[in-house]
PDB file of N, CA and C in Angstrom:
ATOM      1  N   UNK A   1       0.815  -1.183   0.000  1.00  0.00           N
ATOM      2  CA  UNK A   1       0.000   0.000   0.000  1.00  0.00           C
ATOM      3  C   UNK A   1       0.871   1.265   0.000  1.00  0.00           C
ATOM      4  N   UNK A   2       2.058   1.336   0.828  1.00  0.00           N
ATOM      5  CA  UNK A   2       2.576   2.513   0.809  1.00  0.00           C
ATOM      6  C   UNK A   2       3.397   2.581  -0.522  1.00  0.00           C
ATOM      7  N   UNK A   3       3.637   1.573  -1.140  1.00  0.00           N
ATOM      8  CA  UNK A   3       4.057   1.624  -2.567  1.00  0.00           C
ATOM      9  C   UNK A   3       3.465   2.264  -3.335  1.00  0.00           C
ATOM     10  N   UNK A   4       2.093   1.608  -3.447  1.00  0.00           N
ATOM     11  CA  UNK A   4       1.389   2.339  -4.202  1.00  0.00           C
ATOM     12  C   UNK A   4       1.327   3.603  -4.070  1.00  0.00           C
ATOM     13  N   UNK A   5       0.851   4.325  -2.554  1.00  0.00           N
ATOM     14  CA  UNK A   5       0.686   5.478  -2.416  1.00  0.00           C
ATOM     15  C   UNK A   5       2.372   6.521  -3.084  1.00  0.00           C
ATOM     16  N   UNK A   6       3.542   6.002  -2.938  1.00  0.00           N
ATOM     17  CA  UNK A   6       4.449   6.707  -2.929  1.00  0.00           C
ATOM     18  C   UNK A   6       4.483   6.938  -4.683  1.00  0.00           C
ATOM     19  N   UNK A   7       3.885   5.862  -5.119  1.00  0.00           N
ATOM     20  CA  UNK A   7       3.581   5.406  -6.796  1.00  0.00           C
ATOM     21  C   UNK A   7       2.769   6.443  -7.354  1.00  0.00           C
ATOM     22  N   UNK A   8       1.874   6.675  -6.476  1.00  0.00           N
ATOM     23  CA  UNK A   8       0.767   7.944  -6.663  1.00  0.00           C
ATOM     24  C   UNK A   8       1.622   9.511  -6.833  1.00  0.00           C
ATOM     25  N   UNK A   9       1.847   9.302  -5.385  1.00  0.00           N
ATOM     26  CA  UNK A   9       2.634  10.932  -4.845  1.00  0.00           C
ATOM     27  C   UNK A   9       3.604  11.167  -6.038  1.00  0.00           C
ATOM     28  N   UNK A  10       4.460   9.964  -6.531  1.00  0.00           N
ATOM     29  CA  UNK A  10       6.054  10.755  -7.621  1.00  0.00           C
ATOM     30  C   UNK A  10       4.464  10.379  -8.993  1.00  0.00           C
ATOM     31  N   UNK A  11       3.914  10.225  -9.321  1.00  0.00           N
ATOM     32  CA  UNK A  11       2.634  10.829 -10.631  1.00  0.00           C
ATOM     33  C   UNK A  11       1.988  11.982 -10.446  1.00  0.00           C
ATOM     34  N   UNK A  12       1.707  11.967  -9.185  1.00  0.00           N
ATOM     35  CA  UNK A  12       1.615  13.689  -8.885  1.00  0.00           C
ATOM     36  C   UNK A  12       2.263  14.350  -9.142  1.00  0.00           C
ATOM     37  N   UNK A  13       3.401  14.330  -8.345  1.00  0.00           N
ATOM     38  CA  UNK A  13       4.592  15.253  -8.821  1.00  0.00           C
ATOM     39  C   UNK A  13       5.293  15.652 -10.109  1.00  0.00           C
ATOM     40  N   UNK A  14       4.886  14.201 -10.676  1.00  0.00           N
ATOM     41  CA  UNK A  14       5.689  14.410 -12.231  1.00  0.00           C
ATOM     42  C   UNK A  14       4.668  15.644 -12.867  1.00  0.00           C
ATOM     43  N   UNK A  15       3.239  15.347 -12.994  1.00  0.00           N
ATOM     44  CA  UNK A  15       2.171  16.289 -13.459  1.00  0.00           C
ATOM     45  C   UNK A  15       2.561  17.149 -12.784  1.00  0.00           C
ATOM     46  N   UNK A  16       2.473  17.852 -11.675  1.00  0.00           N
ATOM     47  CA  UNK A  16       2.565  18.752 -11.218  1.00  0.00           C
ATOM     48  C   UNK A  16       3.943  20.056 -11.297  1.00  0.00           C
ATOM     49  N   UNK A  17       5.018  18.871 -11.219  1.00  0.00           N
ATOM     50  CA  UNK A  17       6.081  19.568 -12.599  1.00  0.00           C
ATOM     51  C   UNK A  17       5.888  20.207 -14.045  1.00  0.00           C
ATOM     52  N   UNK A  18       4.894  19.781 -14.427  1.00  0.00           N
ATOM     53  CA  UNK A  18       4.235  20.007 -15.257  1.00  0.00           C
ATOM     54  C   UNK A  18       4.121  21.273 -15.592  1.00  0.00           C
ATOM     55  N   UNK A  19       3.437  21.772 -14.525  1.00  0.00           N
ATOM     56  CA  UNK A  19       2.486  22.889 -14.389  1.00  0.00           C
ATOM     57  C   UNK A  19       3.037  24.417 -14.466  1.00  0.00           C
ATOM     58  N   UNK A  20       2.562  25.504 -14.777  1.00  0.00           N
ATOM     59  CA  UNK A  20       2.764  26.387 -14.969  1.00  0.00           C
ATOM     60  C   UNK A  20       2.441  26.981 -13.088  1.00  0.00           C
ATOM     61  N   UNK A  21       3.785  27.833 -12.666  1.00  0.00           N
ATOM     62  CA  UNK A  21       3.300  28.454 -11.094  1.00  0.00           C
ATOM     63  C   UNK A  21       2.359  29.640 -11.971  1.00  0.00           C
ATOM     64  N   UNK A  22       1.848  29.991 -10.626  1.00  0.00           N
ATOM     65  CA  UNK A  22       0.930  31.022 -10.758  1.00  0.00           C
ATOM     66  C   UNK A  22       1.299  32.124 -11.009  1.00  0.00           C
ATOM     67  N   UNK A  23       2.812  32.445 -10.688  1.00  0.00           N
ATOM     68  CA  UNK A  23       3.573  34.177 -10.855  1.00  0.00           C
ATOM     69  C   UNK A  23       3.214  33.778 -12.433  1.00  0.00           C
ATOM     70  N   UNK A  24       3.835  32.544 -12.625  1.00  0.00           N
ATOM     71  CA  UNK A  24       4.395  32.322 -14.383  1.00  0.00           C
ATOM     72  C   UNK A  24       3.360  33.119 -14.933  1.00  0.00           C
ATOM     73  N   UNK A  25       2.066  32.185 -14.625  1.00  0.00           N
ATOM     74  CA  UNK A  25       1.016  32.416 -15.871  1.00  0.00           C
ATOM     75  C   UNK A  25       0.589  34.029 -15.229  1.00  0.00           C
ATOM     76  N   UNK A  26       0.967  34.451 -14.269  1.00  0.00           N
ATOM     77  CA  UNK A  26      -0.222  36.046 -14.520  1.00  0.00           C
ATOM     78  C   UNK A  26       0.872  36.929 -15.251  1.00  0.00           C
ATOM     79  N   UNK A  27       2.325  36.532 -14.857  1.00  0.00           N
ATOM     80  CA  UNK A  27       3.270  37.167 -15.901  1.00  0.00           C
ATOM     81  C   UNK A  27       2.649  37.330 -17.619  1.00  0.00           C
ATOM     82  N   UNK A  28       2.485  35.904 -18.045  1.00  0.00           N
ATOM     83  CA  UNK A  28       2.516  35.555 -19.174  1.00  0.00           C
ATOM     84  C   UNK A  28       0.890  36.366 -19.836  1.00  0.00           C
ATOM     85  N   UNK A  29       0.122  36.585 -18.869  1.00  0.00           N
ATOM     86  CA  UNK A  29      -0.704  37.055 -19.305  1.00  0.00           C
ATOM     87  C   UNK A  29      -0.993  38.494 -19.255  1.00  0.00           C
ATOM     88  N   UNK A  30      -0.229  39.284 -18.104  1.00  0.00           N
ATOM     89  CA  UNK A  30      -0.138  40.680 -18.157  1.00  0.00           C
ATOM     90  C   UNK A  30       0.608  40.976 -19.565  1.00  0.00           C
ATOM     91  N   UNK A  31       1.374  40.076 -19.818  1.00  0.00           N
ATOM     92  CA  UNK A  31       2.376  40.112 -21.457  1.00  0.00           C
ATOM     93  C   UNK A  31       1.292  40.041 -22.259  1.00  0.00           C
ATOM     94  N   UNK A  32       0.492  39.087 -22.188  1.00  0.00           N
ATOM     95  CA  UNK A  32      -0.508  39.065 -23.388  1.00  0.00           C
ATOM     96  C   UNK A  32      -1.402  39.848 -23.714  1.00  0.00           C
ATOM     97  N   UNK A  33      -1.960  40.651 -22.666  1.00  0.00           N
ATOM     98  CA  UNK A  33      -2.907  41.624 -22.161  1.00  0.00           C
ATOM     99  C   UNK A  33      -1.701  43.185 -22.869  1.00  0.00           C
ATOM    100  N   UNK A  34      -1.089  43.250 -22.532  1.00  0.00           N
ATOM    101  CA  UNK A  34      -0.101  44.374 -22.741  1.00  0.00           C
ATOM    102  C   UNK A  34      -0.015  44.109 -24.690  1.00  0.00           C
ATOM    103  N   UNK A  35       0.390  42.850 -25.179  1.00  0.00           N
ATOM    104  CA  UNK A  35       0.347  42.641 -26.618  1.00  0.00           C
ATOM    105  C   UNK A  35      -0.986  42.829 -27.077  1.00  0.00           C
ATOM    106  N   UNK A  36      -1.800  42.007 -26.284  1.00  0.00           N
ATOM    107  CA  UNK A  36      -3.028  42.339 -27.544  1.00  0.00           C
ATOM    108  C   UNK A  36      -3.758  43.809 -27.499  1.00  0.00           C
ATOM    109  N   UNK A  37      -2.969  44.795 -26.496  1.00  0.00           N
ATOM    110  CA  UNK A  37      -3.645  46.183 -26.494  1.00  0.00           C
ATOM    111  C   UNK A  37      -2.941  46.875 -27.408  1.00  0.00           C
ATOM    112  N   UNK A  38      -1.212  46.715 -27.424  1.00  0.00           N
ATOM    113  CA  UNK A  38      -0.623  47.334 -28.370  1.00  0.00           C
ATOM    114  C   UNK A  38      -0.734  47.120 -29.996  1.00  0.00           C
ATOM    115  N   UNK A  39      -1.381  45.651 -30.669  1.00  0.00           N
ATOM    116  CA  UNK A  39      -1.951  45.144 -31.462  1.00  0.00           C
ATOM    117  C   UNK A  39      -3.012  45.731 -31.941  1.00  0.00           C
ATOM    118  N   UNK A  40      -3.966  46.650 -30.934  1.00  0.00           N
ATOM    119  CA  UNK A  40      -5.261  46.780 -31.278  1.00  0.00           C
ATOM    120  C   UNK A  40      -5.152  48.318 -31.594  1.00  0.00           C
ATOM    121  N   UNK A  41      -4.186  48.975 -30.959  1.00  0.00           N
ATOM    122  CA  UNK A  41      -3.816  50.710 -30.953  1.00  0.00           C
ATOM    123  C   UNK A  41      -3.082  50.467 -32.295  1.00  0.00           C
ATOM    124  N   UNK A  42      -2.582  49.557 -32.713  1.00  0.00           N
ATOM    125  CA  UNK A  42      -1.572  49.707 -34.081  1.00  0.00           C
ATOM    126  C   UNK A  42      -2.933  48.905 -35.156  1.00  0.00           C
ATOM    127  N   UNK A  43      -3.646  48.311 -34.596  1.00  0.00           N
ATOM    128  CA  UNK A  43      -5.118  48.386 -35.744  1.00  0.00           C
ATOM    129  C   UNK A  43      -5.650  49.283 -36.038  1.00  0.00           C
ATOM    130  N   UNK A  44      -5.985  50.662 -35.127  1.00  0.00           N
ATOM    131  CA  UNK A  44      -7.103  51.691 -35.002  1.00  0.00           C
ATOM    132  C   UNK A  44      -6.236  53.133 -35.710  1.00  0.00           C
ATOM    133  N   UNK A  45      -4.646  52.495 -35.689  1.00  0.00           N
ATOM    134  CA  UNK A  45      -3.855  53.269 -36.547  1.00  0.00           C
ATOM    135  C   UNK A  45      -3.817  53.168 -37.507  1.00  0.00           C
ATOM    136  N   UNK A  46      -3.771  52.050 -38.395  1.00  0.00           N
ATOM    137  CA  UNK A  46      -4.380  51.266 -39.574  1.00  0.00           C
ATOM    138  C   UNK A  46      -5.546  52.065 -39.965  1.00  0.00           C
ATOM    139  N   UNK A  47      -6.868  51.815 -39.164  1.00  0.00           N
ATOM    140  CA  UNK A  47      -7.882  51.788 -39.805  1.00  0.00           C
ATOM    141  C   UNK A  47      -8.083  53.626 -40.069  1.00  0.00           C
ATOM    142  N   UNK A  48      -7.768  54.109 -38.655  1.00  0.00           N
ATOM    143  CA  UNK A  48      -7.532  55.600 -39.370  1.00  0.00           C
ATOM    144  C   UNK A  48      -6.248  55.915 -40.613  1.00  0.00           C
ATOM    145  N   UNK A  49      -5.532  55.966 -40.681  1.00  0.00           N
ATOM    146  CA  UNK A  49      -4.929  56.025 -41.815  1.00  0.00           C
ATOM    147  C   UNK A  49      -5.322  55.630 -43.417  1.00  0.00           C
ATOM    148  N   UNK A  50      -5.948  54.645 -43.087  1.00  0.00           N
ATOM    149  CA  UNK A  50      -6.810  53.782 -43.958  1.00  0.00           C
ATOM    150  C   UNK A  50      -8.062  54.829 -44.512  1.00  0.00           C
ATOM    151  N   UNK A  51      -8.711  55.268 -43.211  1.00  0.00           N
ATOM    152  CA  UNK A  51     -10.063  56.117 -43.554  1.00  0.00           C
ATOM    153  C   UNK A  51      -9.138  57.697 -44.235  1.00  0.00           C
ATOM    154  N   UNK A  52      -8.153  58.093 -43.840  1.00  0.00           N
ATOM    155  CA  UNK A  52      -7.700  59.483 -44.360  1.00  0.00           C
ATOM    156  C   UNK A  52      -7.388  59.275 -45.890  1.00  0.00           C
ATOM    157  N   UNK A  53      -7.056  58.076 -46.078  1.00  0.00           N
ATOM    158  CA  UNK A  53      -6.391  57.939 -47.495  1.00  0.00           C
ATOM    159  C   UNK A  53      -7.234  57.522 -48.430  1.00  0.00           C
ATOM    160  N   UNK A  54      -8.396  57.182 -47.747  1.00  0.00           N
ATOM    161  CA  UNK A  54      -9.480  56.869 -48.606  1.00  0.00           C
ATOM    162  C   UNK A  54     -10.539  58.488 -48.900  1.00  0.00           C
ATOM    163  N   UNK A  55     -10.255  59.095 -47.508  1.00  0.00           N
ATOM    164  CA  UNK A  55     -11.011  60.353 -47.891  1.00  0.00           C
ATOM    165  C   UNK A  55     -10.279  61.471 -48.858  1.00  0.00           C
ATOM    166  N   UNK A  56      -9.450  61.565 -48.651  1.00  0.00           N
ATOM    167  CA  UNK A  56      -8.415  62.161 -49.922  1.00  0.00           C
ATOM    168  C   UNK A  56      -8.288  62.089 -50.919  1.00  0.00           C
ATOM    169  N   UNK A  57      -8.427  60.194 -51.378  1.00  0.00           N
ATOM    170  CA  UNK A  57      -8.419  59.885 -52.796  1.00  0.00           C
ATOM    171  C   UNK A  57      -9.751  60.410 -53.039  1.00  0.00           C
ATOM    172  N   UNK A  58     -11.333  60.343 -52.166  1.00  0.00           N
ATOM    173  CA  UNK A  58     -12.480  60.700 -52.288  1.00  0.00           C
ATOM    174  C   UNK A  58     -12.238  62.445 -52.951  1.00  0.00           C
ATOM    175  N   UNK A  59     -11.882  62.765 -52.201  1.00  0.00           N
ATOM    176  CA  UNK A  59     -11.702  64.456 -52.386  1.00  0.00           C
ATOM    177  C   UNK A  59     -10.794  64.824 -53.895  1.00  0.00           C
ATOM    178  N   UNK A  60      -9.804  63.941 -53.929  1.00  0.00           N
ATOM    179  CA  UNK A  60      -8.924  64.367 -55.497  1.00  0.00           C
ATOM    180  C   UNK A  60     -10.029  63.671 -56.414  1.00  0.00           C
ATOM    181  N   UNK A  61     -11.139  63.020 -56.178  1.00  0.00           N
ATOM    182  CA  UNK A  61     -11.390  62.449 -57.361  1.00  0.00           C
ATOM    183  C   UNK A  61     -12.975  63.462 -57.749  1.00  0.00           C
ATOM    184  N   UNK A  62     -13.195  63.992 -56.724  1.00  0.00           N
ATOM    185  CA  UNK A  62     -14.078  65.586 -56.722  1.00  0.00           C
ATOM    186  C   UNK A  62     -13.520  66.492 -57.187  1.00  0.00           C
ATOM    187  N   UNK A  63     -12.154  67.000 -56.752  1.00  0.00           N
ATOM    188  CA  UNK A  63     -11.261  67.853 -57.419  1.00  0.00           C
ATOM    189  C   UNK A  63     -11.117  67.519 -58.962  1.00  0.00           C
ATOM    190  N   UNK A  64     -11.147  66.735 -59.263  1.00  0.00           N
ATOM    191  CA  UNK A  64     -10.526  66.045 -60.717  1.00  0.00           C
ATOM    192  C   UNK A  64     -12.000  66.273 -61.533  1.00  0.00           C
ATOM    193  N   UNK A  65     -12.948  65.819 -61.212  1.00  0.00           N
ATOM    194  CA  UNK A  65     -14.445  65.837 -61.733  1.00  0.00           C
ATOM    195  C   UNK A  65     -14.384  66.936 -61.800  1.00  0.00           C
ATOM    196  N   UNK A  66     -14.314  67.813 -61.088  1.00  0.00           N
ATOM    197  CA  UNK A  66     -14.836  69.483 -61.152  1.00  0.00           C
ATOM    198  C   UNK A  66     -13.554  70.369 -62.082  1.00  0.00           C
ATOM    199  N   UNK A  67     -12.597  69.299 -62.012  1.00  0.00           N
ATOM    200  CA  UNK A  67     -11.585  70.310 -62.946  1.00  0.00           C
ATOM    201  C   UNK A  67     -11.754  70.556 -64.578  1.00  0.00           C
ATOM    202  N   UNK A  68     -11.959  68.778 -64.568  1.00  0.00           N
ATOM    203  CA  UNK A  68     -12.443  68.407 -65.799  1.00  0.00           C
ATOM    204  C   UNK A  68     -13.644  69.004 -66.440  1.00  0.00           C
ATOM    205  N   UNK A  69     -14.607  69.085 -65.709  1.00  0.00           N
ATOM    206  CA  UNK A  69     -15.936  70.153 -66.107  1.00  0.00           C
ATOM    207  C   UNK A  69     -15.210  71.432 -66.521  1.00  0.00           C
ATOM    208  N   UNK A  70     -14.412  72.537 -65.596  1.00  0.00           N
ATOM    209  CA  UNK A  70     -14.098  73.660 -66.222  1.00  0.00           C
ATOM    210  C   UNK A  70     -13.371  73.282 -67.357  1.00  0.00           C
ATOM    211  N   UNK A  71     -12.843  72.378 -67.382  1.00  0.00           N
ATOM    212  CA  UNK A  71     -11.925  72.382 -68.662  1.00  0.00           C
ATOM    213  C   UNK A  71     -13.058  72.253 -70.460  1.00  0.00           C
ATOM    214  N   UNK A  72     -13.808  71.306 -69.749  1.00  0.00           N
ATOM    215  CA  UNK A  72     -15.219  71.057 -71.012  1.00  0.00           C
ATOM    216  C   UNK A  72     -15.769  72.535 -70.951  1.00  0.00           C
ATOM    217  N   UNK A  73     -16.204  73.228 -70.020  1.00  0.00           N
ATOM    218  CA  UNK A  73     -16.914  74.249 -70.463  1.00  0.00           C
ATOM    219  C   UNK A  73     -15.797  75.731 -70.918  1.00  0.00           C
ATOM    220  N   UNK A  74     -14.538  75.325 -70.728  1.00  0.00           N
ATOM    221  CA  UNK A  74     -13.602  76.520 -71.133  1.00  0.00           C
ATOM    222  C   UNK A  74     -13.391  76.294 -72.896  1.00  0.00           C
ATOM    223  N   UNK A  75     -13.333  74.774 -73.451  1.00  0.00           N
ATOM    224  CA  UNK A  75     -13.370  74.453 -74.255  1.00  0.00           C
ATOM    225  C   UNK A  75     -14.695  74.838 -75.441  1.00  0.00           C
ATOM    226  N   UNK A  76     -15.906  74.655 -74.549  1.00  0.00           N
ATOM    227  CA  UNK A  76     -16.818  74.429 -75.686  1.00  0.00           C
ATOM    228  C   UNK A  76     -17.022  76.601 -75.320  1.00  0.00           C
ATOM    229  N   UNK A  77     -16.981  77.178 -74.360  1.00  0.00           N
ATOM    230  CA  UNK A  77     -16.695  78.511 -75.237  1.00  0.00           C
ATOM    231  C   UNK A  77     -15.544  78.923 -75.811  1.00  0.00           C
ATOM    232  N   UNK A  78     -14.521  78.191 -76.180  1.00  0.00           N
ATOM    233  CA  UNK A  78     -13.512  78.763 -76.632  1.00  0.00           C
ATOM    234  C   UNK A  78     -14.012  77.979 -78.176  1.00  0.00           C
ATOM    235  N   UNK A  79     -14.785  77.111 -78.273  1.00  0.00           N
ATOM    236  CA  UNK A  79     -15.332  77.024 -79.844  1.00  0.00           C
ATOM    237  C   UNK A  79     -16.017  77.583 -80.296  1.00  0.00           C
ATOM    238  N   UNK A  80     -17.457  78.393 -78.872  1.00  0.00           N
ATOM    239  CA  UNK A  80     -18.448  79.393 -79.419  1.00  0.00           C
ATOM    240  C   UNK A  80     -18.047  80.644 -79.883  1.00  0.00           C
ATOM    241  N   UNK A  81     -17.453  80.946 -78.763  1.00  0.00           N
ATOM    242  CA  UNK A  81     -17.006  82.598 -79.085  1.00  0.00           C
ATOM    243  C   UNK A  81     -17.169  82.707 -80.848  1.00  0.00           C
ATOM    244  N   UNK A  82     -15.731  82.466 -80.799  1.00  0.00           N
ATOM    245  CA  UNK A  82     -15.047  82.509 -82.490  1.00  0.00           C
ATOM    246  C   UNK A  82     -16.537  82.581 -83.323  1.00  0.00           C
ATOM    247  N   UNK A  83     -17.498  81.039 -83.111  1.00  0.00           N
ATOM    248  CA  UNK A  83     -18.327  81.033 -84.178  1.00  0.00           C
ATOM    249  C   UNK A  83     -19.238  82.536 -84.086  1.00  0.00           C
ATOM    250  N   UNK A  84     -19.321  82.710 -82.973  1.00  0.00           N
ATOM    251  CA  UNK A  84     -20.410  83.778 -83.114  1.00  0.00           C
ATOM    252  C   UNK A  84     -19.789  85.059 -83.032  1.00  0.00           C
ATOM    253  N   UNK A  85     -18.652  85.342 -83.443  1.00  0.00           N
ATOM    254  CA  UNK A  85     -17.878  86.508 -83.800  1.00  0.00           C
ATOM    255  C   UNK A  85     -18.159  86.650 -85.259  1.00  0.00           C
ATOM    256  N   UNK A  86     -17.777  85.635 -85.821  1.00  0.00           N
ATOM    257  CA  UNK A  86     -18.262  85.275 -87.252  1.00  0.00           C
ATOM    258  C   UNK A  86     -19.030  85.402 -87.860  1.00  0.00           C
ATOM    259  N   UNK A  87     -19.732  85.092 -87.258  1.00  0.00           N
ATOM    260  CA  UNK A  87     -21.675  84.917 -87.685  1.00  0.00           C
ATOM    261  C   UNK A  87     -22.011  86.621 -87.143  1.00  0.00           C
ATOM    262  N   UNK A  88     -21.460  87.657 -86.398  1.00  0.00           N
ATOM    263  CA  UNK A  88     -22.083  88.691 -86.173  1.00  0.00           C
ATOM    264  C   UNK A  88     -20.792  89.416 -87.292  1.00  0.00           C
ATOM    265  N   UNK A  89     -19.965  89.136 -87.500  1.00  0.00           N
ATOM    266  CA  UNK A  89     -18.878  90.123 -88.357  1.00  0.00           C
ATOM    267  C   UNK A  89     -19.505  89.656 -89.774  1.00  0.00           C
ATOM    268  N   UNK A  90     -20.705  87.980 -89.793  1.00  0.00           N
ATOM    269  CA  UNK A  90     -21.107  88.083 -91.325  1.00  0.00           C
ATOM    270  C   UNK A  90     -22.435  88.758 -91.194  1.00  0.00           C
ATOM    271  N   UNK A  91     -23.103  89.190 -90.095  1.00  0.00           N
ATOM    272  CA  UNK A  91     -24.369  89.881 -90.550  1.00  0.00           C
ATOM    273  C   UNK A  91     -23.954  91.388 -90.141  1.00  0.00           C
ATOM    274  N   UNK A  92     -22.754  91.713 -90.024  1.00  0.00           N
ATOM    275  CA  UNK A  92     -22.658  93.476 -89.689  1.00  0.00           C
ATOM    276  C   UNK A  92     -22.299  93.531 -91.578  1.00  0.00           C
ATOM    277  N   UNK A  93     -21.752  92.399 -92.050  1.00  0.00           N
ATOM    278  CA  UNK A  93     -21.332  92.998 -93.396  1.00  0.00           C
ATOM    279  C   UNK A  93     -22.707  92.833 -94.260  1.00  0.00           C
ATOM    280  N   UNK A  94     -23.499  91.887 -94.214  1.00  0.00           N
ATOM    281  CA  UNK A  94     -24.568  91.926 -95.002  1.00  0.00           C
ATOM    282  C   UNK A  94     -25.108  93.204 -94.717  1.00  0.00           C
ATOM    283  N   UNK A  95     -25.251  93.641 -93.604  1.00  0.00           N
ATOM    284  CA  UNK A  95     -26.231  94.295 -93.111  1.00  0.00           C
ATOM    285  C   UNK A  95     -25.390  96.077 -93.884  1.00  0.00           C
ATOM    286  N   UNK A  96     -24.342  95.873 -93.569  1.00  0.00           N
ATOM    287  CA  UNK A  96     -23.658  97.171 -94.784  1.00  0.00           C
ATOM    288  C   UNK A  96     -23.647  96.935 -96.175  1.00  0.00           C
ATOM    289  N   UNK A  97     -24.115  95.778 -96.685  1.00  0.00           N
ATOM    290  CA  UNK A  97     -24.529  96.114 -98.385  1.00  0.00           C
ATOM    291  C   UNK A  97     -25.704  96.439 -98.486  1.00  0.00           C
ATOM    292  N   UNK A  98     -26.193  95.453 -97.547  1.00  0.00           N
ATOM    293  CA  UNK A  98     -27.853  95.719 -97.938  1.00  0.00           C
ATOM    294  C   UNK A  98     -28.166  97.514 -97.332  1.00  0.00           C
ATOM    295  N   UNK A  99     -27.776  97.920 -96.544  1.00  0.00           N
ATOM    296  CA  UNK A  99     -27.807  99.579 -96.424  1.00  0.00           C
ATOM    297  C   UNK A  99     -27.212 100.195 -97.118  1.00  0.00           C
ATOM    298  N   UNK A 100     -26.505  99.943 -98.499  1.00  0.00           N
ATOM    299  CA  UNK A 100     -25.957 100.662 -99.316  1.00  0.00           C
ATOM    300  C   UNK A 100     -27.222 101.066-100.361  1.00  0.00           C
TER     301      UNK A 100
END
């Protein structure tokens, strides 16, 4: 019997060697606790950075739309003008024969 029991006690012990002490694991977990916060502040840095660069490209691509418009409407009067300079320099001349 005391065999056994002493048979028991060194299987205990071996498991119990085993084991993580208690400093260990609250160490190991104030570490983990400390990582997964610095993990989550370097996510929210991410995700803002993420949102600025997305609002920017948003904003140049408003800038760009609206540039492009002045450029179409600088264009299509820089084709009117002329015509209707034309068209009034051809009815000031009709308009001086026919008053002759």
């Amino acid at each position: 019997m005391r065999r056994e029991f002493r048979d028991g006690m060194a299987g205990l012990n071996s498991r119990l060697d085993r084991l993580v002490s208690a400093e260990v694991y609250t160490l190991q977990s104030a570490h983990t606790d400390q990582r997964i916060a610095a993990l989550s502040q370097e996510l929210q840095k991410e995700i803002s950075a993420r949102e600025a660069i997305e609002a920017a490209f948003e904003k140049y691509q408003l800038d760009e739309r609206d540039r492009r418009e002045k450029d179409r409407q600088a264009r299509l009067y820089q084709a009117i003008v002329p015509v209707l300079m034309g068209l009034l320099a051809a009815a000031i001349a009709i308009w001086a024969v026919v008053a002759k």
